[in-house]
Protein backbone atom coordinates (compact mmCIF):
# COMPACT_ATOMS: atom_id res chain seq x y z
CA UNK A 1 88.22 87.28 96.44
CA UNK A 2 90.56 90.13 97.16
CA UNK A 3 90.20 93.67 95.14
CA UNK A 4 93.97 93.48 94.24
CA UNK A 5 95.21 90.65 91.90
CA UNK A 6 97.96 88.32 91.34
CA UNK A 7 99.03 90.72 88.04
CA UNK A 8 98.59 94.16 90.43
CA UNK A 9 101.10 92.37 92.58
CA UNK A 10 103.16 91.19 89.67
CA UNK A 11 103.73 94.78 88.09
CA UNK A 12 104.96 96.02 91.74
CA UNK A 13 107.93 93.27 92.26
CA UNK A 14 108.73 92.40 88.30
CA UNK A 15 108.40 89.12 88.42
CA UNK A 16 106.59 85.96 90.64
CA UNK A 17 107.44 82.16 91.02
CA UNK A 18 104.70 80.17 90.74
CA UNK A 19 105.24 79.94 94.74
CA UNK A 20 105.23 83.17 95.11
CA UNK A 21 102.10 83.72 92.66
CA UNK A 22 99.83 80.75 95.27
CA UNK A 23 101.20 82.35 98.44
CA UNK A 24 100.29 85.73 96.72
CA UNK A 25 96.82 84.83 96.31
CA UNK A 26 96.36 83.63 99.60
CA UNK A 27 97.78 86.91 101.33
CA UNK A 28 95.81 89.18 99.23
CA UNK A 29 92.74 87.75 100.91
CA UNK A 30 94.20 88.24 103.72
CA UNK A 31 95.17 91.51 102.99
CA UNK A 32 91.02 92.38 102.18
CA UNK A 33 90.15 90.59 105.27
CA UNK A 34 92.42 93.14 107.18
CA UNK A 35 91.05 96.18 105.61
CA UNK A 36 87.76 95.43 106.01
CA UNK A 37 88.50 94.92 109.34
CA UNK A 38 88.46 98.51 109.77
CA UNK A 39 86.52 100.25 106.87
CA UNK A 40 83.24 98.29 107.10
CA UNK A 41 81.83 99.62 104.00
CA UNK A 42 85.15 98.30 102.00
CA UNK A 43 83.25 96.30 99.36
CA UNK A 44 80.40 99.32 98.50
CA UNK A 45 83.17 101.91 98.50
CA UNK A 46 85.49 99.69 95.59
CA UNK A 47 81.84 99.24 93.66
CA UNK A 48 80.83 102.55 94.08
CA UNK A 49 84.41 104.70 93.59
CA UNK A 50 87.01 104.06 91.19
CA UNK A 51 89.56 106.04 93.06
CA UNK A 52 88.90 104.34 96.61
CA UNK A 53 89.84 101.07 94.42
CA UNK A 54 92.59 102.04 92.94
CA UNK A 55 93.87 102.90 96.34
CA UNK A 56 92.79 99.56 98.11
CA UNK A 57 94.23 97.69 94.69
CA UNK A 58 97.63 100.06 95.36
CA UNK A 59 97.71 99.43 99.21
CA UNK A 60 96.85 95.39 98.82
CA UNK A 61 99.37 94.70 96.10
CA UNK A 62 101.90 96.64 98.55
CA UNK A 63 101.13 94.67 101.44
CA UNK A 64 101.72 91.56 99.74
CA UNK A 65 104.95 92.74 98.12
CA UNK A 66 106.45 93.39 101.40
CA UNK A 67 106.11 89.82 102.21
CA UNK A 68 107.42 88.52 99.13
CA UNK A 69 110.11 90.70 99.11
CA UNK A 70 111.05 89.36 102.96
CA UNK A 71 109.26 86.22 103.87
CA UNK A 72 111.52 85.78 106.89
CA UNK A 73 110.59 89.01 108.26
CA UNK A 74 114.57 89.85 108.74
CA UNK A 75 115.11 93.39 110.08
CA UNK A 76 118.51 93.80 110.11
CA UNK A 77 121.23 91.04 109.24
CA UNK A 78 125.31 91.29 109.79
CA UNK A 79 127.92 89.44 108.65
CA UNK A 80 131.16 88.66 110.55
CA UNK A 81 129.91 86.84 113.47
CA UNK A 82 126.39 86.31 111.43
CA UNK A 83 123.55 87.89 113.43
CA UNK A 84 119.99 88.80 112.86
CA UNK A 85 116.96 90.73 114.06
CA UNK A 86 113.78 89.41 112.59
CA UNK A 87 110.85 92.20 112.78
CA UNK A 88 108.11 92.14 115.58
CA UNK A 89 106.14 92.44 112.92
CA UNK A 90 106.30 88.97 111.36
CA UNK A 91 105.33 87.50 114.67
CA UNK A 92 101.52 89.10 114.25
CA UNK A 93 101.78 87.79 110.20
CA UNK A 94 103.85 90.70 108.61
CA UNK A 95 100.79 92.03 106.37
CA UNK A 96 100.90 95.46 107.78
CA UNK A 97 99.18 98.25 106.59
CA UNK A 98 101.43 101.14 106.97
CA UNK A 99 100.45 104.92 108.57
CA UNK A 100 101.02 106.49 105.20
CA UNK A 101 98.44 103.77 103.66
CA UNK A 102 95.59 103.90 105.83
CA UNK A 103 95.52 107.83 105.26
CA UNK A 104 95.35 106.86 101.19
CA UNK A 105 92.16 105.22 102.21
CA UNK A 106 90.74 107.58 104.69
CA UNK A 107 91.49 106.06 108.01
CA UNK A 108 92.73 108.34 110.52
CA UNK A 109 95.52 106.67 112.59
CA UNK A 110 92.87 106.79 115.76
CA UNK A 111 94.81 109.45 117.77
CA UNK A 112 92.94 112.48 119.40
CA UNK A 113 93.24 114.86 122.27
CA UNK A 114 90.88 115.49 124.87
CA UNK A 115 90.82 119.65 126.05
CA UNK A 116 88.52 120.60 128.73
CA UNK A 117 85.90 122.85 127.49
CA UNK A 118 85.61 125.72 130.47
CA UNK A 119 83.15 128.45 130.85
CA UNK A 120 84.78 131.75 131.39
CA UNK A 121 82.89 134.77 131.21
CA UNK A 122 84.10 137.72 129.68
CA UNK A 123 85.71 140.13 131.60
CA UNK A 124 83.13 142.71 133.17
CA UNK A 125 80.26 139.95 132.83
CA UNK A 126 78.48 139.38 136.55
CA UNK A 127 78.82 136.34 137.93
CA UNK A 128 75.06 135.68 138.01
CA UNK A 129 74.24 135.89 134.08
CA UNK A 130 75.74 132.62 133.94
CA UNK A 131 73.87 129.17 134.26
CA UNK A 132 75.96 126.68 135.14
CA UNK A 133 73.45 124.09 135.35
């Protein structure tokens, strides 16, 4: 059972068919599964801190909404000549987490930089204090 519920999705998009309230219910467990995917501890951390659920309740609910809100996954849509884009992100399921949400729950976004660490001696230091074993 997910951390967010049906109502915590409810209060974000006003109002639910009873569609919209099973598919809801599914996706929020979906949404847990996907979060746990990367914060291991995700069960403790609701138990144990309020504010770490509120935030998984807040970014759950969200994810969910999205969906709701564009089941399709349309990006952009015209119409003279009707066209459409659909998202590349409904073809991996469309329950993203965004950047700005995995920060809320203290996930960094994975990126780092790598700088070489190099041994320079001060200036006027002789070459032989140095190990460079």
């Amino acid at each position: 059972m997910a951390t967010a519920t049906v109502e915590a999705v409810r209060d974000r998009m006003g109002s639910l068919t009873s569609e919209q309230e099973a598919l809801a219910t599914v996706l929020l467990g979906d949404a847990e599964v996907r979060l746990a995917s990367r914060i291991s501890n995700l069960l403790e951390r609701v138990t144990a801190e309020p504010e770490f659920a509120k935030a998984v309740i807040q970014v759950e609910a969200w994810m969910v909404v999205r969906v709701l809100r564009n089941p399709d996954g349309y990006r952009q849509e015209s119409e003279d000549g009707y066209g459409y884009t659909f998202d590349s992100r409904a073809a991996a399921g469309f329950l993203t987490v965004l950047r700005e949400e995995w920060a809320d729950l203290g996930v960094n976004d994975g990126a780092f930089s790598i700088a070489p660490h190099l041994a320079v001696p001060p200036v006027g230091w002789p070459m032989s204090c140095l190990d460079w074993s």
